[in-house]
C-alpha atoms as a PDB file:
ATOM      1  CA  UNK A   1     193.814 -68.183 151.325  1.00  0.00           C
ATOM      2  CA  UNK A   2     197.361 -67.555 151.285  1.00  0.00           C
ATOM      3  CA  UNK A   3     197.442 -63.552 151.553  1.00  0.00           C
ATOM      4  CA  UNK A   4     198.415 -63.687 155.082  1.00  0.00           C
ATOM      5  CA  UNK A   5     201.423 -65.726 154.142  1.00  0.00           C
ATOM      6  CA  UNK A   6     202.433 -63.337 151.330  1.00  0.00           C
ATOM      7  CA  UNK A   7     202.870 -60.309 153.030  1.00  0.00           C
ATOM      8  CA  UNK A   8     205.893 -57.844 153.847  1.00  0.00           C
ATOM      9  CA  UNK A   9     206.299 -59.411 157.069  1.00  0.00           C
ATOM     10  CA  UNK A  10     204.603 -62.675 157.263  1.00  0.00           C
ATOM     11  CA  UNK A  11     203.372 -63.589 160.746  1.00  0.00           C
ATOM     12  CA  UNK A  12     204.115 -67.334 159.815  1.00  0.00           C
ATOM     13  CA  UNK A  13     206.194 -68.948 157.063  1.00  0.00           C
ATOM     14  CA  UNK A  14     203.773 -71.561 155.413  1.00  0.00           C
ATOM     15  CA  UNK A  15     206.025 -75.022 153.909  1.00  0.00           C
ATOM     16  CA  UNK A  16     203.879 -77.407 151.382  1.00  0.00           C
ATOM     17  CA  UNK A  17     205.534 -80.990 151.480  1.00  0.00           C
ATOM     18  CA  UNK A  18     204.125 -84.071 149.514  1.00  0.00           C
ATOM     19  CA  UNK A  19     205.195 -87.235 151.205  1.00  0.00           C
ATOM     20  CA  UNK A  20     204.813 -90.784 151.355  1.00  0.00           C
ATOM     21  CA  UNK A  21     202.348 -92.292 154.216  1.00  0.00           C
ATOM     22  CA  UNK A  22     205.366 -93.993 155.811  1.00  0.00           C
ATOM     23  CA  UNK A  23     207.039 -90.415 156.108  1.00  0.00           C
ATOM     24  CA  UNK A  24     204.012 -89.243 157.586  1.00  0.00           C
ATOM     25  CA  UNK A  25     203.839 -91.492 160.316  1.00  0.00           C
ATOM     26  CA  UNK A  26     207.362 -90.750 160.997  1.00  0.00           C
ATOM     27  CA  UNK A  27     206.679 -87.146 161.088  1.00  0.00           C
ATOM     28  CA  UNK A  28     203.663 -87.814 163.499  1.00  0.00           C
ATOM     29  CA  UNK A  29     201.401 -90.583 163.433  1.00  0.00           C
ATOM     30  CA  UNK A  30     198.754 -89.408 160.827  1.00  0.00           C
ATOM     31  CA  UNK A  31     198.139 -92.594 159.838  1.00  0.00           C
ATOM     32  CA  UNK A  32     195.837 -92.534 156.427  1.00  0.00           C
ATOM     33  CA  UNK A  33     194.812 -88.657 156.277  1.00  0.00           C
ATOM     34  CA  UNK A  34     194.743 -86.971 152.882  1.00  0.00           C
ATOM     35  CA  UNK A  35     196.781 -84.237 154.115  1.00  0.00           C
ATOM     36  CA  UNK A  36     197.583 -83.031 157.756  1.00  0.00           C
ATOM     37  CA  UNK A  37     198.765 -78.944 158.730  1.00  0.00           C
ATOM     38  CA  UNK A  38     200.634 -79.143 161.766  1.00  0.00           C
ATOM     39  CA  UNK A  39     202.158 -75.384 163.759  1.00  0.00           C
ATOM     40  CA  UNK A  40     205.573 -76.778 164.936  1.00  0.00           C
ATOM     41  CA  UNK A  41     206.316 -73.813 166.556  1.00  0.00           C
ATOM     42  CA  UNK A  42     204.666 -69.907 166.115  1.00  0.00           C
ATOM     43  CA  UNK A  43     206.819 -69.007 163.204  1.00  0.00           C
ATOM     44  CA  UNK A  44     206.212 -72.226 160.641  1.00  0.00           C
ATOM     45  CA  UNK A  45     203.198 -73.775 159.927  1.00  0.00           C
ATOM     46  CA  UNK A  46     203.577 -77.123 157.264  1.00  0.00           C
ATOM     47  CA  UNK A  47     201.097 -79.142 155.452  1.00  0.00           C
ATOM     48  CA  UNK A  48     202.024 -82.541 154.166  1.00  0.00           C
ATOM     49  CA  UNK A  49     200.244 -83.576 151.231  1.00  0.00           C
ATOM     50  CA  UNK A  50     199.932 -87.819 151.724  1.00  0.00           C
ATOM     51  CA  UNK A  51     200.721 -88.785 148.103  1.00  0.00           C
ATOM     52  CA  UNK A  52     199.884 -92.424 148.645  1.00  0.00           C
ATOM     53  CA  UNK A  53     196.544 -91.637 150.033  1.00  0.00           C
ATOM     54  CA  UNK A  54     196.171 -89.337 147.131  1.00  0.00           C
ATOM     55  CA  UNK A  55     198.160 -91.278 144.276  1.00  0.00           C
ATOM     56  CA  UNK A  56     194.624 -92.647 142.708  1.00  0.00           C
ATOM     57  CA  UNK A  57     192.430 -89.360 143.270  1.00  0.00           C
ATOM     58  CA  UNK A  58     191.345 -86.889 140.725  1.00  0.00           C
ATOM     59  CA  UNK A  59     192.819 -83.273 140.344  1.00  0.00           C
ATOM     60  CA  UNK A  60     189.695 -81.512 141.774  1.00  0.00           C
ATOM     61  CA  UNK A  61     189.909 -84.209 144.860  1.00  0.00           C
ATOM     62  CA  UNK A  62     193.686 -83.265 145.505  1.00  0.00           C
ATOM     63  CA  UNK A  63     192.670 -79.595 144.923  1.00  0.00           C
ATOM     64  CA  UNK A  64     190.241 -80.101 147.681  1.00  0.00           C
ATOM     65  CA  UNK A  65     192.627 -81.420 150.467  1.00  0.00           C
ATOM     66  CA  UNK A  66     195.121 -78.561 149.364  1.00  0.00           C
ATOM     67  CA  UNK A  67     192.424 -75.846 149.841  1.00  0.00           C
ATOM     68  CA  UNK A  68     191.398 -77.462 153.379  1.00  0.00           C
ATOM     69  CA  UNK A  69     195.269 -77.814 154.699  1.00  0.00           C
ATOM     70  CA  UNK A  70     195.602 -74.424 153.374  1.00  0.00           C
ATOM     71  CA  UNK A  71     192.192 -73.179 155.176  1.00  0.00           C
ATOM     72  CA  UNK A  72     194.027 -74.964 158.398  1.00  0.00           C
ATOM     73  CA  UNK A  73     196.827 -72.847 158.046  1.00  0.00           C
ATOM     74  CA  UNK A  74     195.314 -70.192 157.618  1.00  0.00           C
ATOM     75  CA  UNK A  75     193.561 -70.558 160.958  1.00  0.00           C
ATOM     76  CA  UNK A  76     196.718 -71.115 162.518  1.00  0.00           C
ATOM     77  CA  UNK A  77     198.375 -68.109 160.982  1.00  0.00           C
ATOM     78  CA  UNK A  78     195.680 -66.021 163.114  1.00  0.00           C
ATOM     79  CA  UNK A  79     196.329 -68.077 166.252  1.00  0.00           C
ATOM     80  CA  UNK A  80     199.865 -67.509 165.951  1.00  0.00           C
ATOM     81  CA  UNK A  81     199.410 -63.930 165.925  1.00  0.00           C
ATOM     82  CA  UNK A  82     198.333 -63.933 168.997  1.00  0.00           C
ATOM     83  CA  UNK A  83     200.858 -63.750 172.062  1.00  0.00           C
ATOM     84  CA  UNK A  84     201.195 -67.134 173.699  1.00  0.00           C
ATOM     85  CA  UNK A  85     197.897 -68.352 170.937  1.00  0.00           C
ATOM     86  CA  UNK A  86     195.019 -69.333 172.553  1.00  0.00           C
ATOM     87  CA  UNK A  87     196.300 -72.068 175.089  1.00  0.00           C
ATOM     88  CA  UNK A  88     198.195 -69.112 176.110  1.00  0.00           C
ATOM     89  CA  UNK A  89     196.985 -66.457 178.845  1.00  0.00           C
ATOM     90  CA  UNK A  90     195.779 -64.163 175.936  1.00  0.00           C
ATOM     91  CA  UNK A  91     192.442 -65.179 175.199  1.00  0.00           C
ATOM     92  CA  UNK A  92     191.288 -61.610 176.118  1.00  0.00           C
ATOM     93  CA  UNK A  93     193.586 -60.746 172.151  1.00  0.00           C
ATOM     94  CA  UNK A  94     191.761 -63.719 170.858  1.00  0.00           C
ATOM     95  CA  UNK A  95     188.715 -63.118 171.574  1.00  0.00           C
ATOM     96  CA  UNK A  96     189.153 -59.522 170.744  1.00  0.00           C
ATOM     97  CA  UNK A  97     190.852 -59.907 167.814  1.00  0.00           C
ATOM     98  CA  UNK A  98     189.091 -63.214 165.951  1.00  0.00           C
ATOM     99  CA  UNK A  99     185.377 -62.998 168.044  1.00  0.00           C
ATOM    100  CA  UNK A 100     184.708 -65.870 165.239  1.00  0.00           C
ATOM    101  CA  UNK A 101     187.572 -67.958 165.325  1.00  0.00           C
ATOM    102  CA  UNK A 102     187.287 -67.479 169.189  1.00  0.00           C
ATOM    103  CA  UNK A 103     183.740 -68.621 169.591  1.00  0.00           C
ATOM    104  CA  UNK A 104     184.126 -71.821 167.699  1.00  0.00           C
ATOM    105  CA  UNK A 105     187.528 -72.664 170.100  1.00  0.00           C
ATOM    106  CA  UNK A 106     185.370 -72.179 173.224  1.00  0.00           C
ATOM    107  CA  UNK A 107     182.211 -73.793 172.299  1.00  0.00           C
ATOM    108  CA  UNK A 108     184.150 -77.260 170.078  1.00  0.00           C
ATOM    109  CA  UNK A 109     186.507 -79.751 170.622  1.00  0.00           C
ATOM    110  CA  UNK A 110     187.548 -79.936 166.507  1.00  0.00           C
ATOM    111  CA  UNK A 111     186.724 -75.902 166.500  1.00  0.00           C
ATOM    112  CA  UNK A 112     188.878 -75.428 162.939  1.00  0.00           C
ATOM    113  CA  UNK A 113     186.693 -78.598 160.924  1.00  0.00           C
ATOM    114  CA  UNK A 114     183.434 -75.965 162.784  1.00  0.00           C
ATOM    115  CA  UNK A 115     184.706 -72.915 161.893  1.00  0.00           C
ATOM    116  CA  UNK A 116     185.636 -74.362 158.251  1.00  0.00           C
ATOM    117  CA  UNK A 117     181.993 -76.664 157.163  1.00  0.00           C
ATOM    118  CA  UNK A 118     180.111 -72.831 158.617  1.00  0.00           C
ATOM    119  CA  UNK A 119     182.243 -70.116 156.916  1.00  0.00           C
ATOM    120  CA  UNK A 120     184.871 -71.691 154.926  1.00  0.00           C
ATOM    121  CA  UNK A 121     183.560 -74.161 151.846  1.00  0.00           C
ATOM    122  CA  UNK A 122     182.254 -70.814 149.392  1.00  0.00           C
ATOM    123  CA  UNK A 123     186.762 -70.521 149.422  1.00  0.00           C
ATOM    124  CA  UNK A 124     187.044 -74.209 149.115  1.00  0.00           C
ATOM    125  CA  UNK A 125     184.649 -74.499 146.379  1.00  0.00           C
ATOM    126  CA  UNK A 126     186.061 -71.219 144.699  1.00  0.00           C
ATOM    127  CA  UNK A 127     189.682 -72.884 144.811  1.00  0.00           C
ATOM    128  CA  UNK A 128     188.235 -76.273 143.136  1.00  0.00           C
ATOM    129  CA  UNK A 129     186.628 -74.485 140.306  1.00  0.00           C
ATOM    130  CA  UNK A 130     189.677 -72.865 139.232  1.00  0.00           C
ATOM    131  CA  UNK A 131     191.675 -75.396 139.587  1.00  0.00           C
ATOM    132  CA  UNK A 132     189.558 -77.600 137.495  1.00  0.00           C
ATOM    133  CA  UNK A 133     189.055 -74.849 134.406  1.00  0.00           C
ATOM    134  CA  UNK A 134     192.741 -74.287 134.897  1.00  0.00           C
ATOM    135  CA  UNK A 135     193.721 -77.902 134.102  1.00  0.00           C
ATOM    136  CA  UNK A 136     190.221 -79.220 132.120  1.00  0.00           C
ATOM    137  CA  UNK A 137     189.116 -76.036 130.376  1.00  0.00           C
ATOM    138  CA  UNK A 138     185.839 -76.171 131.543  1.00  0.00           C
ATOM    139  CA  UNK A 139     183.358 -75.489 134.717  1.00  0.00           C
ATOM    140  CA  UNK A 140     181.639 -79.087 136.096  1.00  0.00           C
ATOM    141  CA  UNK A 141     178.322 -79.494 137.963  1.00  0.00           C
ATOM    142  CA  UNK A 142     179.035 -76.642 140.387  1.00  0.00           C
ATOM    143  CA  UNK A 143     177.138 -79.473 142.462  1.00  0.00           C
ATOM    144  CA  UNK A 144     180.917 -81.436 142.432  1.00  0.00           C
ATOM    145  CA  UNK A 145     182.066 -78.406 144.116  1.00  0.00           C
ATOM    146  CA  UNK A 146     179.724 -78.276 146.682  1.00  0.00           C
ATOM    147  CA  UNK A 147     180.048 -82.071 147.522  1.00  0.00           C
ATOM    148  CA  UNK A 148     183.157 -81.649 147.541  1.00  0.00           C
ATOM    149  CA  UNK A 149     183.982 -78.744 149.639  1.00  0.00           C
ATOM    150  CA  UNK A 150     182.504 -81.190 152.603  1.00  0.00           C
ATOM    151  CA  UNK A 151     185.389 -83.190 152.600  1.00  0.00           C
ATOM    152  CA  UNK A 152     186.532 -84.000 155.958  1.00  0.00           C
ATOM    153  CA  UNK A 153     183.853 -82.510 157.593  1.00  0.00           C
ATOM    154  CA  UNK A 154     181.074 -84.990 158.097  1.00  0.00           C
ATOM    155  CA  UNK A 155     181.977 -84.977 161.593  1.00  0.00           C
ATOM    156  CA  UNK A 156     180.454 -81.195 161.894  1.00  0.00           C
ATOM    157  CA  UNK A 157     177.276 -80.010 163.434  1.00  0.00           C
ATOM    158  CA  UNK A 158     176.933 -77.942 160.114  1.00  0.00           C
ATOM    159  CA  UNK A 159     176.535 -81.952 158.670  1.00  0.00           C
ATOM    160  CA  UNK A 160     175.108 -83.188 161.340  1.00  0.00           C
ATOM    161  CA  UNK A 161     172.331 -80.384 161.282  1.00  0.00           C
ATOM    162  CA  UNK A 162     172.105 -79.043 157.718  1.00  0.00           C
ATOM    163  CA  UNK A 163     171.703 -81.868 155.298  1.00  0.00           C
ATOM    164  CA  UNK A 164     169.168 -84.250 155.021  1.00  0.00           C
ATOM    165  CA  UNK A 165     169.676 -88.135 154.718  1.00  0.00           C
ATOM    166  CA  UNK A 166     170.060 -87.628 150.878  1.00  0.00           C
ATOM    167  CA  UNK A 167     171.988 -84.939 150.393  1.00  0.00           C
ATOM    168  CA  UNK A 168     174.491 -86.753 152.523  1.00  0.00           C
ATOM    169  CA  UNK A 169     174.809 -89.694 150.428  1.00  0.00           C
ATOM    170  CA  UNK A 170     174.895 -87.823 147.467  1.00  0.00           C
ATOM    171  CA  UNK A 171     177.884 -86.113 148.994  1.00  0.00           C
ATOM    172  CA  UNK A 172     179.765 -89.180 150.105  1.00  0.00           C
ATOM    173  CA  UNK A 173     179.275 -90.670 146.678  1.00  0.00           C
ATOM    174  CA  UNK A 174     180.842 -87.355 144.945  1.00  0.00           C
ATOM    175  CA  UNK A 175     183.806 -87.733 147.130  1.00  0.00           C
ATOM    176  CA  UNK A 176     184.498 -91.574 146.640  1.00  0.00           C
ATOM    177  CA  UNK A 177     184.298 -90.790 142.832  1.00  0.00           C
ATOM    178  CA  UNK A 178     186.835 -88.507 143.315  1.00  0.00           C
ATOM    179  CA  UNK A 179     189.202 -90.006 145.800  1.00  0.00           C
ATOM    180  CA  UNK A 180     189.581 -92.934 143.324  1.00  0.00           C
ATOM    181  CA  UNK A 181     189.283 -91.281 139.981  1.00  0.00           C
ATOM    182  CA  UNK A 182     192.444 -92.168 138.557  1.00  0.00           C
ATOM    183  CA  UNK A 183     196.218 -90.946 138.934  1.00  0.00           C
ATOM    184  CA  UNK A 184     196.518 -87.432 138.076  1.00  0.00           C
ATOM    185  CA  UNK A 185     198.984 -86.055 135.860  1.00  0.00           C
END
């Protein structure tokens, strides 16, 4: 997730902040989000990490918001490497040189949350498993990592279209368990 970030000569310089909610709304109005990746300008892409939102949640929870701000950059790493990015006159480079990144632009309002519940939760769930036999030792239900790589995207047509009634719940349940696990060390 952060190759593009790591190279020679970096497209975008990526900045990882944990803040209080009050210094998020000063830096934006993002009221009571988890975590937020905003692309001030082409050349610096930040995520802020809302430690009050996240002050109570468990370590595979907070690993999950990282790996989705970081899957946000990520996508804005590629826009930015496009002249002018895609509210710019180069679509023709954007299309051309993300077809998949373009297609979900044209066809959705909330394109990146798309592109990310279709082709981006196998990373998300790969991040939360290492994180969590990193810091536990051990491998959970890789059902945990599935439930939880749909944070934040219940909004989606992959949601919407994919998962039955109970599969749904079970997933919402997973994720309040883990938003309000406990403080994590």
């Amino acid at each position: 997730m952060l190759a593009g970030f790591l190279e020679e000569f970096p497209i975008a310089k990526l900045e990882i902040d944990l803040v209080s909610k009050w210094e998020i709304l000063e830096n934006g109005g993002f009221g009571d989000s988890w975590g937020v990746t905003k692309s001030f300008n082409t050349q610096e892409i930040s995520i802020f990490l809302n430690s009050d939102a996240l002050s109570s949640s468990s370590i595979m929870f907070i690993s999950t918001i990282l790996a989705h701000e970081m899957i946000h950059a990520e996508m804005y790493r590629k826009v930015a490497s496009v002249p002018n990015g895609p509210q710019g006159a180069d679509l023709d480079t954007f299309q051309y040189n993300f077809p998949g990144l373009y297609e979900y632009y044209r066809k959705y309002k909330d394109w990146s949350h798309e592109a990310m519940a279709r082709h981006y939760r196998y990373q998300i769930k790969n991040f939360i498993r290492a994180i969590d036999i990193a810091t536990n030792g051990s491998d959970a239900n890789n059902s945990i990592y599935d439930d939880l790589s749909w944070t934040a995207l219940d909004g989606t047509s992959a949601w919407k279209n994919t998962l039955t009634a109970e599969q749904k719940s079970d997933i919402l349940n997973t994720l309040t368990n883990e938003e309000f696990k406990g403080k994590c060390n």
